[in-house]
Protein backbone atom coordinates (compact mmCIF):
# COMPACT_ATOMS: atom_id res chain seq x y z
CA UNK A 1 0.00 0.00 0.00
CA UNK A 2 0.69 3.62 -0.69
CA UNK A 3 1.64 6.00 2.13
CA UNK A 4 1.68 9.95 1.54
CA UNK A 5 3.58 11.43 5.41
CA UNK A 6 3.01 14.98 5.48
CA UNK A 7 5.83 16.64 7.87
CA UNK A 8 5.61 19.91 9.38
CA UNK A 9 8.20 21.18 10.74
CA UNK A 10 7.20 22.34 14.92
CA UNK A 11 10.17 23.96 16.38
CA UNK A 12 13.44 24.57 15.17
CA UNK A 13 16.99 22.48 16.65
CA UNK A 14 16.64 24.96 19.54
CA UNK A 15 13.66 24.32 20.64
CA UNK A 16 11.65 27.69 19.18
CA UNK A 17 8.61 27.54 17.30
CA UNK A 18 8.94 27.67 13.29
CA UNK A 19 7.35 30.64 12.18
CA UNK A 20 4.62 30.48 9.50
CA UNK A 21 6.90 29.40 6.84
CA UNK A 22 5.52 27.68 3.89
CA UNK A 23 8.91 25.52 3.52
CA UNK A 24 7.95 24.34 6.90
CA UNK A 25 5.49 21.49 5.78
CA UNK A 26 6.30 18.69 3.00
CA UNK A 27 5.39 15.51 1.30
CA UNK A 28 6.83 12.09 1.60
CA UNK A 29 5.75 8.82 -0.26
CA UNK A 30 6.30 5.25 1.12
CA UNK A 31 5.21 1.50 -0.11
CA UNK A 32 4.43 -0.30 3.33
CA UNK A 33 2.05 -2.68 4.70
CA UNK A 34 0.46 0.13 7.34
CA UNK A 35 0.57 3.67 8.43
CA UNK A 36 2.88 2.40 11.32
CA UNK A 37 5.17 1.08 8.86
CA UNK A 38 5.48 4.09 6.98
CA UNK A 39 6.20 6.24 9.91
CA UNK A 40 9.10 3.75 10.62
CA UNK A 41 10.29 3.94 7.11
CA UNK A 42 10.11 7.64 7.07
CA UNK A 43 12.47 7.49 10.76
CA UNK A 44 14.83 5.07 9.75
CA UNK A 45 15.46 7.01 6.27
CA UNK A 46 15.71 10.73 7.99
CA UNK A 47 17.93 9.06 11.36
CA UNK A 48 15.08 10.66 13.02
CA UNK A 49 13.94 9.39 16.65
CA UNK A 50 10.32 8.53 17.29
CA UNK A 51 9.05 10.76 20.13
CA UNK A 52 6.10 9.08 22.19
CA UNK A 53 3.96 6.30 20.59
CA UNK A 54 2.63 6.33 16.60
CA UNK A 55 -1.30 7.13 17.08
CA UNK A 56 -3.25 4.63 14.72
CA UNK A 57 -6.71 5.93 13.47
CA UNK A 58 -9.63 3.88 11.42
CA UNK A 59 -9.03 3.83 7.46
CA UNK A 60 -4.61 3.35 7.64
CA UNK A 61 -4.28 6.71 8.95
CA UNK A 62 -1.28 8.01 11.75
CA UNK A 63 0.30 10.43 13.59
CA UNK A 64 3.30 10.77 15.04
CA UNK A 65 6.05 13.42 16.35
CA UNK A 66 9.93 12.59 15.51
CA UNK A 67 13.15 14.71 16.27
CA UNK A 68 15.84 15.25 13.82
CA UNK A 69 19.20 17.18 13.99
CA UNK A 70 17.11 20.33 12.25
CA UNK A 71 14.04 20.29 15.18
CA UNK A 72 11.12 18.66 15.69
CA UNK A 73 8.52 17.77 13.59
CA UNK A 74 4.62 16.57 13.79
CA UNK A 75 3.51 13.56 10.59
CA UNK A 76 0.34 12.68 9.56
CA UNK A 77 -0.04 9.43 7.65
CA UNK A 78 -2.66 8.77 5.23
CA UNK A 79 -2.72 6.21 2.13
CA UNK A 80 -2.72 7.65 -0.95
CA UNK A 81 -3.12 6.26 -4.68
């Protein structure tokens, strides 16, 4: 299945809010077998750390919040065609 992760980025690597910047949200696509999958995909491919649990929804949808070196960021999972 088909996995579009929209990222937005939260703060910024020193902990302050990101502004409303329109570089601040992007698109990701991943094959996996769930929404959980993709999130892990999506971690393992930025070196990103999972912070708290991935929240599973009805219909293969996620969210999750991960750290990377540039801040922190918020990803919704959905599938996608």
């Amino acid at each position: 299945m088909r996995f579009t992760i929209e990222q937005r980025h939260l703060t910024d690597g020193g902990g302050k809010p990101i502004s409303s910047d329109p570089e601040a949200v992007s698109f990701h696509t991943f094959d996996a077998d769930s929404a959980d999958d993709a999130v892990r995909l999506f971690i393992k491919r930025d070196h990103a750390e999972l912070l708290g649990d991935i929240l599973k929804f009805p219909g293969f949808q996620a969210v999750a919040t991960v750290r990377k070196v540039g801040g922190v960021y918020t990803l919704q999972v959905g599938p996608t065609r």
